[in-house]
PDB file of N, CA and C in Angstrom:
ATOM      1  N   UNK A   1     105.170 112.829 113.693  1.00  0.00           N
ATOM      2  CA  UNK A   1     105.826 111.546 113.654  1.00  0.00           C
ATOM      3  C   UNK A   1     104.817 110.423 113.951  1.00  0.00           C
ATOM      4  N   UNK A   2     103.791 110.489 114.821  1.00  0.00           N
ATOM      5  CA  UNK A   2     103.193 109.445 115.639  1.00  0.00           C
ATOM      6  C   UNK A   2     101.894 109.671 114.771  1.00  0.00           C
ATOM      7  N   UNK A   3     101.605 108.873 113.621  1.00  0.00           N
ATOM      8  CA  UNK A   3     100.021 109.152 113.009  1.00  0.00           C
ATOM      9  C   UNK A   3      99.179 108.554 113.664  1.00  0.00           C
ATOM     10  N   UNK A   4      99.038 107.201 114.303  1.00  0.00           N
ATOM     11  CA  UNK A   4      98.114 106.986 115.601  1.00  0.00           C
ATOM     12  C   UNK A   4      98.571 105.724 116.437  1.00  0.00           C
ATOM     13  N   UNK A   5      97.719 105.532 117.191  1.00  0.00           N
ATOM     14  CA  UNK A   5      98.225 104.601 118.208  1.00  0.00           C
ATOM     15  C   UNK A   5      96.897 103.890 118.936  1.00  0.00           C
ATOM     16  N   UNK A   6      97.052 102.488 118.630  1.00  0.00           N
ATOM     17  CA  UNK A   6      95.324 101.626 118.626  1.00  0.00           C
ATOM     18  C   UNK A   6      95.800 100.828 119.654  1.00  0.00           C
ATOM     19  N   UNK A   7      95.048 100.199 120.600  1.00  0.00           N
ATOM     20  CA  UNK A   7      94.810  99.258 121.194  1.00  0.00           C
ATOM     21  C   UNK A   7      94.199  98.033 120.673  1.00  0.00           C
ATOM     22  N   UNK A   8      94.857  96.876 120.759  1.00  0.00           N
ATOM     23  CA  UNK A   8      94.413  96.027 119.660  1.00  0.00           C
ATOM     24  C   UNK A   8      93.928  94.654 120.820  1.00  0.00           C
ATOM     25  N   UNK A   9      93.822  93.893 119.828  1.00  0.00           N
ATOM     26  CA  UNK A   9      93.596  92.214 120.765  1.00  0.00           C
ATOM     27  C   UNK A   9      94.887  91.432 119.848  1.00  0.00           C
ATOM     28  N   UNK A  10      95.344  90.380 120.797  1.00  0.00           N
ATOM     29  CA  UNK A  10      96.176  89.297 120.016  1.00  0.00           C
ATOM     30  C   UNK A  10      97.407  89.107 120.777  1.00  0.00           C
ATOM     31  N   UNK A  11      98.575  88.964 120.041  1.00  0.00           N
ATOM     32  CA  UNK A  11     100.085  89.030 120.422  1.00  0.00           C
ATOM     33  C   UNK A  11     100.477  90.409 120.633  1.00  0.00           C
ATOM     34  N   UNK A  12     100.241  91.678 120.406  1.00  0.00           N
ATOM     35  CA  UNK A  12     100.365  92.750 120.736  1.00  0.00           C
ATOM     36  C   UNK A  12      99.698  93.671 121.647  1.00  0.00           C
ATOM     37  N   UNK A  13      99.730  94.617 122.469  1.00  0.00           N
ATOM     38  CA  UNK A  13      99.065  95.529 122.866  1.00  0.00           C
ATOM     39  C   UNK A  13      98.222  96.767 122.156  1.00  0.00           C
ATOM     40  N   UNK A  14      99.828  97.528 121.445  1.00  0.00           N
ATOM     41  CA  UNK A  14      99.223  98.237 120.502  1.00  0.00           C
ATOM     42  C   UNK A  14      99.861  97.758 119.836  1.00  0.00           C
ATOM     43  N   UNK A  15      99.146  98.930 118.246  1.00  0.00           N
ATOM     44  CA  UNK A  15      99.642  99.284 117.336  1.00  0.00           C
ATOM     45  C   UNK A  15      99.819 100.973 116.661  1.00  0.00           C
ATOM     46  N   UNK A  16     101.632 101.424 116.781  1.00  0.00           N
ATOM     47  CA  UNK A  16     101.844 102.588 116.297  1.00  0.00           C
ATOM     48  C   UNK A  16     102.333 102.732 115.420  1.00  0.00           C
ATOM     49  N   UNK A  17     101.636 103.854 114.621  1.00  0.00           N
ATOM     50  CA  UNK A  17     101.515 104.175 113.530  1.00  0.00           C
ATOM     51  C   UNK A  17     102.431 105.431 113.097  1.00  0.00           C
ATOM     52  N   UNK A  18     103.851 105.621 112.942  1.00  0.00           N
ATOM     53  CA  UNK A  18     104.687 106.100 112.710  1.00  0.00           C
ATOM     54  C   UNK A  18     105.205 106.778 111.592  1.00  0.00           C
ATOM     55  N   UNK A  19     105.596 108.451 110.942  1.00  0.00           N
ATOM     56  CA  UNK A  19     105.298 108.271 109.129  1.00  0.00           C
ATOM     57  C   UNK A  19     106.843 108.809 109.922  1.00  0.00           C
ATOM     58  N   UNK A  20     107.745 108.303 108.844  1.00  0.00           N
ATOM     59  CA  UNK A  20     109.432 109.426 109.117  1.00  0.00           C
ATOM     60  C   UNK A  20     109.794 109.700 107.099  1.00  0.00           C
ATOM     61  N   UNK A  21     110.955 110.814 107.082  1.00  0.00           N
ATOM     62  CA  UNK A  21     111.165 110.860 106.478  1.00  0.00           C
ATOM     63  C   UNK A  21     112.013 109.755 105.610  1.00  0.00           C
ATOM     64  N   UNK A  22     112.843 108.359 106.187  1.00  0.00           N
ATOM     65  CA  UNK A  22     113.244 107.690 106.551  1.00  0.00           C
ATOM     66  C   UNK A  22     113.105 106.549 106.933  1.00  0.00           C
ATOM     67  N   UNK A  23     113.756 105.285 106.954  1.00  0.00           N
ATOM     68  CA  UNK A  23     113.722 104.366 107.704  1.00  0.00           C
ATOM     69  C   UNK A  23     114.471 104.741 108.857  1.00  0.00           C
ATOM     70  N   UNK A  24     115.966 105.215 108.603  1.00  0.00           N
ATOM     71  CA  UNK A  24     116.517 105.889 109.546  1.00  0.00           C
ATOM     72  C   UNK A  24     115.694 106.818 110.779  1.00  0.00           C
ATOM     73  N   UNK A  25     115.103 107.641 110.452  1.00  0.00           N
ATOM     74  CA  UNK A  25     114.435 108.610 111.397  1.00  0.00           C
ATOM     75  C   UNK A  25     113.289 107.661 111.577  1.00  0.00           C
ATOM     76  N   UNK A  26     112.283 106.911 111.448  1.00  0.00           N
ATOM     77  CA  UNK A  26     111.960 105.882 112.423  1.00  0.00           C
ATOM     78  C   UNK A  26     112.441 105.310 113.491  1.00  0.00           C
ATOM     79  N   UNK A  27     113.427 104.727 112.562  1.00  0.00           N
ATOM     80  CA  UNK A  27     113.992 104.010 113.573  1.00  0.00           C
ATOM     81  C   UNK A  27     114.963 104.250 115.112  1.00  0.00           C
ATOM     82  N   UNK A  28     115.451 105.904 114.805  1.00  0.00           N
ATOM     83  CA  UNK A  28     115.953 106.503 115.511  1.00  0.00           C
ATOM     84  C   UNK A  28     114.723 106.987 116.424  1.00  0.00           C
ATOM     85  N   UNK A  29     113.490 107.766 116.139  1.00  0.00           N
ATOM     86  CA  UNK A  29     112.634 107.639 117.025  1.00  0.00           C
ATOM     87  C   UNK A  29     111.690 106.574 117.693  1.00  0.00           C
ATOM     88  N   UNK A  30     112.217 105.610 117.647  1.00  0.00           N
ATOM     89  CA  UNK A  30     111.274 103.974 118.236  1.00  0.00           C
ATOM     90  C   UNK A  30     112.967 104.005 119.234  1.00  0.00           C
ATOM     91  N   UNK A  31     113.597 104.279 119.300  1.00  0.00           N
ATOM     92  CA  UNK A  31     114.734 103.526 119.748  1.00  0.00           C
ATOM     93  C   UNK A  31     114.989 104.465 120.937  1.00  0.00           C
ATOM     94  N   UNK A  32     115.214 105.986 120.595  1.00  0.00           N
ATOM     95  CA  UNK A  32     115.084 107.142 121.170  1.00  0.00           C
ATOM     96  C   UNK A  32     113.983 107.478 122.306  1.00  0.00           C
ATOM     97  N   UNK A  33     112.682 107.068 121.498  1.00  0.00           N
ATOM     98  CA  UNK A  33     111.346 108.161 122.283  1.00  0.00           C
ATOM     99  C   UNK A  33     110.739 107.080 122.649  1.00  0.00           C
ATOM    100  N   UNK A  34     110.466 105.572 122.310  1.00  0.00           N
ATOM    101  CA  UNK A  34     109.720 104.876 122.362  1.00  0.00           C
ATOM    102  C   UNK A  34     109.797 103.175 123.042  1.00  0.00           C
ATOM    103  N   UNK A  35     110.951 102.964 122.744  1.00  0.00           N
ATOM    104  CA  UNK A  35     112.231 101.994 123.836  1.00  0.00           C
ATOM    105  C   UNK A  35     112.513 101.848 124.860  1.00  0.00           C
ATOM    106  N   UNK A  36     112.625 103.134 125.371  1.00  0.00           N
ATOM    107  CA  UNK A  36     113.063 103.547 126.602  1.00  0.00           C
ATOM    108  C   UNK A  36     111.868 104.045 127.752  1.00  0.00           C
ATOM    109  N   UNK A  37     110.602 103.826 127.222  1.00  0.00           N
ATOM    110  CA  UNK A  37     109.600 103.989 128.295  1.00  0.00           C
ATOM    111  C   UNK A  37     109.832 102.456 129.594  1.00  0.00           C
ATOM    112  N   UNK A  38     109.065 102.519 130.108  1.00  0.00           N
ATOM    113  CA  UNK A  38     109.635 101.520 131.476  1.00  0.00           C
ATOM    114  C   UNK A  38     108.641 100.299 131.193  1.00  0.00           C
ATOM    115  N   UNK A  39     107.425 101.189 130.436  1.00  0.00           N
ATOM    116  CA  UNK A  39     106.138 100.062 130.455  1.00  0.00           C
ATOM    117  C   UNK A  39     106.557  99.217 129.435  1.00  0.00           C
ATOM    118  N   UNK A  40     107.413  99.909 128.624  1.00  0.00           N
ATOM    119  CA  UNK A  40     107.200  99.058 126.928  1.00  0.00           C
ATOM    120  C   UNK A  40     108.252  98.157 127.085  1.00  0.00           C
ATOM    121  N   UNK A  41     108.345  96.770 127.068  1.00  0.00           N
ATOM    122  CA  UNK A  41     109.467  95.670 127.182  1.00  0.00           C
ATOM    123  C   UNK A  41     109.567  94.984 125.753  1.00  0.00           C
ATOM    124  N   UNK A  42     108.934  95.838 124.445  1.00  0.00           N
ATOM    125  CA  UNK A  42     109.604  94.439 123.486  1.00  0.00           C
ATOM    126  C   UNK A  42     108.694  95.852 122.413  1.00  0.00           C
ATOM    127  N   UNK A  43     109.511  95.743 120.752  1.00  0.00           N
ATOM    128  CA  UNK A  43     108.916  96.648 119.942  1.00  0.00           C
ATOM    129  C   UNK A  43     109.394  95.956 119.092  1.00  0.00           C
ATOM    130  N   UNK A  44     108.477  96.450 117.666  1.00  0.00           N
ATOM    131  CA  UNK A  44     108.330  94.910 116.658  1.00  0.00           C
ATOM    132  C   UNK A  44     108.343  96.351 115.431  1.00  0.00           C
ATOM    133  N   UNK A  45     109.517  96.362 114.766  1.00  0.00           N
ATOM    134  CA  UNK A  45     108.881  97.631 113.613  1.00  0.00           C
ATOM    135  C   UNK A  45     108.453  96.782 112.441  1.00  0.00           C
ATOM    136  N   UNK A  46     107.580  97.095 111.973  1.00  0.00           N
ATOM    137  CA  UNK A  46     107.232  96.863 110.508  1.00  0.00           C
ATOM    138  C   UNK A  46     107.176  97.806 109.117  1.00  0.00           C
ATOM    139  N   UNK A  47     107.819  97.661 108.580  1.00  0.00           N
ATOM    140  CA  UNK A  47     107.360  99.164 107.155  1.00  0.00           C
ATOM    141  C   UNK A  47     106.569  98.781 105.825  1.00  0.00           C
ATOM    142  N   UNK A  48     105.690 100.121 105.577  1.00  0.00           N
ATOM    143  CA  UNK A  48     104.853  99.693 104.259  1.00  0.00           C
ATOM    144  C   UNK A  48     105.450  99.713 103.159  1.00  0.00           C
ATOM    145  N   UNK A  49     105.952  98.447 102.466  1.00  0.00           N
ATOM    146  CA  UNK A  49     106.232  98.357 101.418  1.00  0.00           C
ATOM    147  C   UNK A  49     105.571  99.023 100.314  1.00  0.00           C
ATOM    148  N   UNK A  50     104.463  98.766 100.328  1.00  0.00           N
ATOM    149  CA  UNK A  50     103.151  98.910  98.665  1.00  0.00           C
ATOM    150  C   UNK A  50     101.582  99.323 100.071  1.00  0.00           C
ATOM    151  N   UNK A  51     100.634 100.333  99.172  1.00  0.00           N
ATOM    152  CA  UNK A  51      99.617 100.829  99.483  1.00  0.00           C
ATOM    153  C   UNK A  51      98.602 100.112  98.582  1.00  0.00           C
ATOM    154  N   UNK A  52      97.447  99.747  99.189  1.00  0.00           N
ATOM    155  CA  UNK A  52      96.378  98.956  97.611  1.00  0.00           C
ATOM    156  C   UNK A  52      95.207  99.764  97.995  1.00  0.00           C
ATOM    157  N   UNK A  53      94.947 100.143  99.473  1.00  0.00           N
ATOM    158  CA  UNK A  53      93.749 100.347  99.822  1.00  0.00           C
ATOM    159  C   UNK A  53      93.805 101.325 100.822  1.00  0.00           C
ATOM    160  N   UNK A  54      93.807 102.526 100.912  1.00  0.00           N
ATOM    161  CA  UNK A  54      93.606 103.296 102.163  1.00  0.00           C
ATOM    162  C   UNK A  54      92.416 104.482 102.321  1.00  0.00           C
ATOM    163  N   UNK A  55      91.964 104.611 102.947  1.00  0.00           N
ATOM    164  CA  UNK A  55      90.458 104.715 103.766  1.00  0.00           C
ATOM    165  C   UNK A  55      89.214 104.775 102.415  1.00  0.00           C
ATOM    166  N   UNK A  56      89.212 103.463 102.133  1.00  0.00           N
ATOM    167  CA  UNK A  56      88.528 103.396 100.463  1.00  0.00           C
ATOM    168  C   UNK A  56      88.600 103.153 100.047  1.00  0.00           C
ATOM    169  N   UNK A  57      89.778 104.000  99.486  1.00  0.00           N
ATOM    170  CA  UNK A  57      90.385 104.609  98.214  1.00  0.00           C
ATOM    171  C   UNK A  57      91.092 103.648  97.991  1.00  0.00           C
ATOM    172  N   UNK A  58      91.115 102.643  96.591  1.00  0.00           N
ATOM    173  CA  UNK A  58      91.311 101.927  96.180  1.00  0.00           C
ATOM    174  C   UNK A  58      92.674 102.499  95.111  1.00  0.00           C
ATOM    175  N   UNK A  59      94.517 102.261  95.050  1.00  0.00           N
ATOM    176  CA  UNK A  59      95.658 102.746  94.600  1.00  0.00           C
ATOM    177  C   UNK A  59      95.461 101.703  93.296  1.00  0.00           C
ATOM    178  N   UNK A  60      95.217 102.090  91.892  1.00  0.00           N
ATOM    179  CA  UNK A  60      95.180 100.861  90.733  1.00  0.00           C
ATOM    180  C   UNK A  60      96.917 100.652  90.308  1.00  0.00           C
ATOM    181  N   UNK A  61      97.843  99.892  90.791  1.00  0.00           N
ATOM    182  CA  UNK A  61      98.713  99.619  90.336  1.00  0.00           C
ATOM    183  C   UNK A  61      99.341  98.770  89.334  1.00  0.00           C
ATOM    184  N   UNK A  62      97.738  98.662  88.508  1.00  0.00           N
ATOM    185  CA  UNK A  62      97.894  98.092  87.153  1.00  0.00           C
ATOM    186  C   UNK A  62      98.516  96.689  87.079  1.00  0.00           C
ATOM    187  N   UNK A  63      98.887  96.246  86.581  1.00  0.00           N
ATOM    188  CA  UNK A  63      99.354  94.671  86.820  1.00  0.00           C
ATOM    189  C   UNK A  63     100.824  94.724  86.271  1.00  0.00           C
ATOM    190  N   UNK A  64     101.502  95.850  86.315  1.00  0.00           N
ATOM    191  CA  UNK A  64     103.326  95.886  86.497  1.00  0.00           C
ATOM    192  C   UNK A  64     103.561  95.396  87.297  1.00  0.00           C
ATOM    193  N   UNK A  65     104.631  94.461  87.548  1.00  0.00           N
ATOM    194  CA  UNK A  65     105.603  93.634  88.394  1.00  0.00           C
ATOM    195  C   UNK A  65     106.642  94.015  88.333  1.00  0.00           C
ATOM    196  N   UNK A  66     107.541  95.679  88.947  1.00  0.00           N
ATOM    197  CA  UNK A  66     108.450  95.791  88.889  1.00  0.00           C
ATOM    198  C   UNK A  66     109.573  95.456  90.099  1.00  0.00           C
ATOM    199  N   UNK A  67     109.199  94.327  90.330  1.00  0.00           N
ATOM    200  CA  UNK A  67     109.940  93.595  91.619  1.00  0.00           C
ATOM    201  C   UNK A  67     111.425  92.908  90.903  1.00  0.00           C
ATOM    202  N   UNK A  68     112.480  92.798  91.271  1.00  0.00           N
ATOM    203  CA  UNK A  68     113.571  92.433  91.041  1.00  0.00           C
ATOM    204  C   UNK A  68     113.444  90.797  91.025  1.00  0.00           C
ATOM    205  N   UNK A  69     113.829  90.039  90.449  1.00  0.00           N
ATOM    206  CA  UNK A  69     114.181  88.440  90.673  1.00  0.00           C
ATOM    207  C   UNK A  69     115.148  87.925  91.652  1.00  0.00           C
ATOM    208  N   UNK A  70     114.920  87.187  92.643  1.00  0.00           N
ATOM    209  CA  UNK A  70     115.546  86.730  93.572  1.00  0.00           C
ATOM    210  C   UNK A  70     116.084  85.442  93.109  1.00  0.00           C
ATOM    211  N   UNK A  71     117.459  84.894  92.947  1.00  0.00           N
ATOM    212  CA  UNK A  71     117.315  83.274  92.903  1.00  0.00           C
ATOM    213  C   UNK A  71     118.735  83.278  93.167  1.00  0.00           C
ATOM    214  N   UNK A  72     118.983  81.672  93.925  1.00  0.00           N
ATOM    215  CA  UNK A  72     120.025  81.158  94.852  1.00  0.00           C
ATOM    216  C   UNK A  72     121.156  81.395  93.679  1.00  0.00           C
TER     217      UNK A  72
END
């Protein structure tokens, strides 16, 4: 569940690095295992939408825009 866990500089302390099958099972383990420690007073989830670049390795997702249109 826990792919790593950095000590950072800024507005945060860390940063954990979480894979679930799920948004659900994330979120059930941040809420569950990770919430409820005494030290931790505030948790911020974020999820990876889209991959472009990971350790390198450059993902070519060609220049498709299959994003939906949003308008009021």
């Amino acid at each position: 569940m826990v792919e790593s866990l950095h000590l950072v500089s800024g507005e945060f302390d860390f940063i954990m690095e979480v894979e679930g099958e799920s948004m659900r099972e994330v979120s059930h383990f941040i809420s569950e295992k990770v919430a409820p420690v005494p030290e931790i007073t505030q948790t911020v989830t974020h999820y990876v939408m889209e991959t472009y670049v990971e350790n390198g390795i450059e993902f070519d997702d060609s220049s498709d825009d299959d994003r939906l249109s949003v308008s009021p």
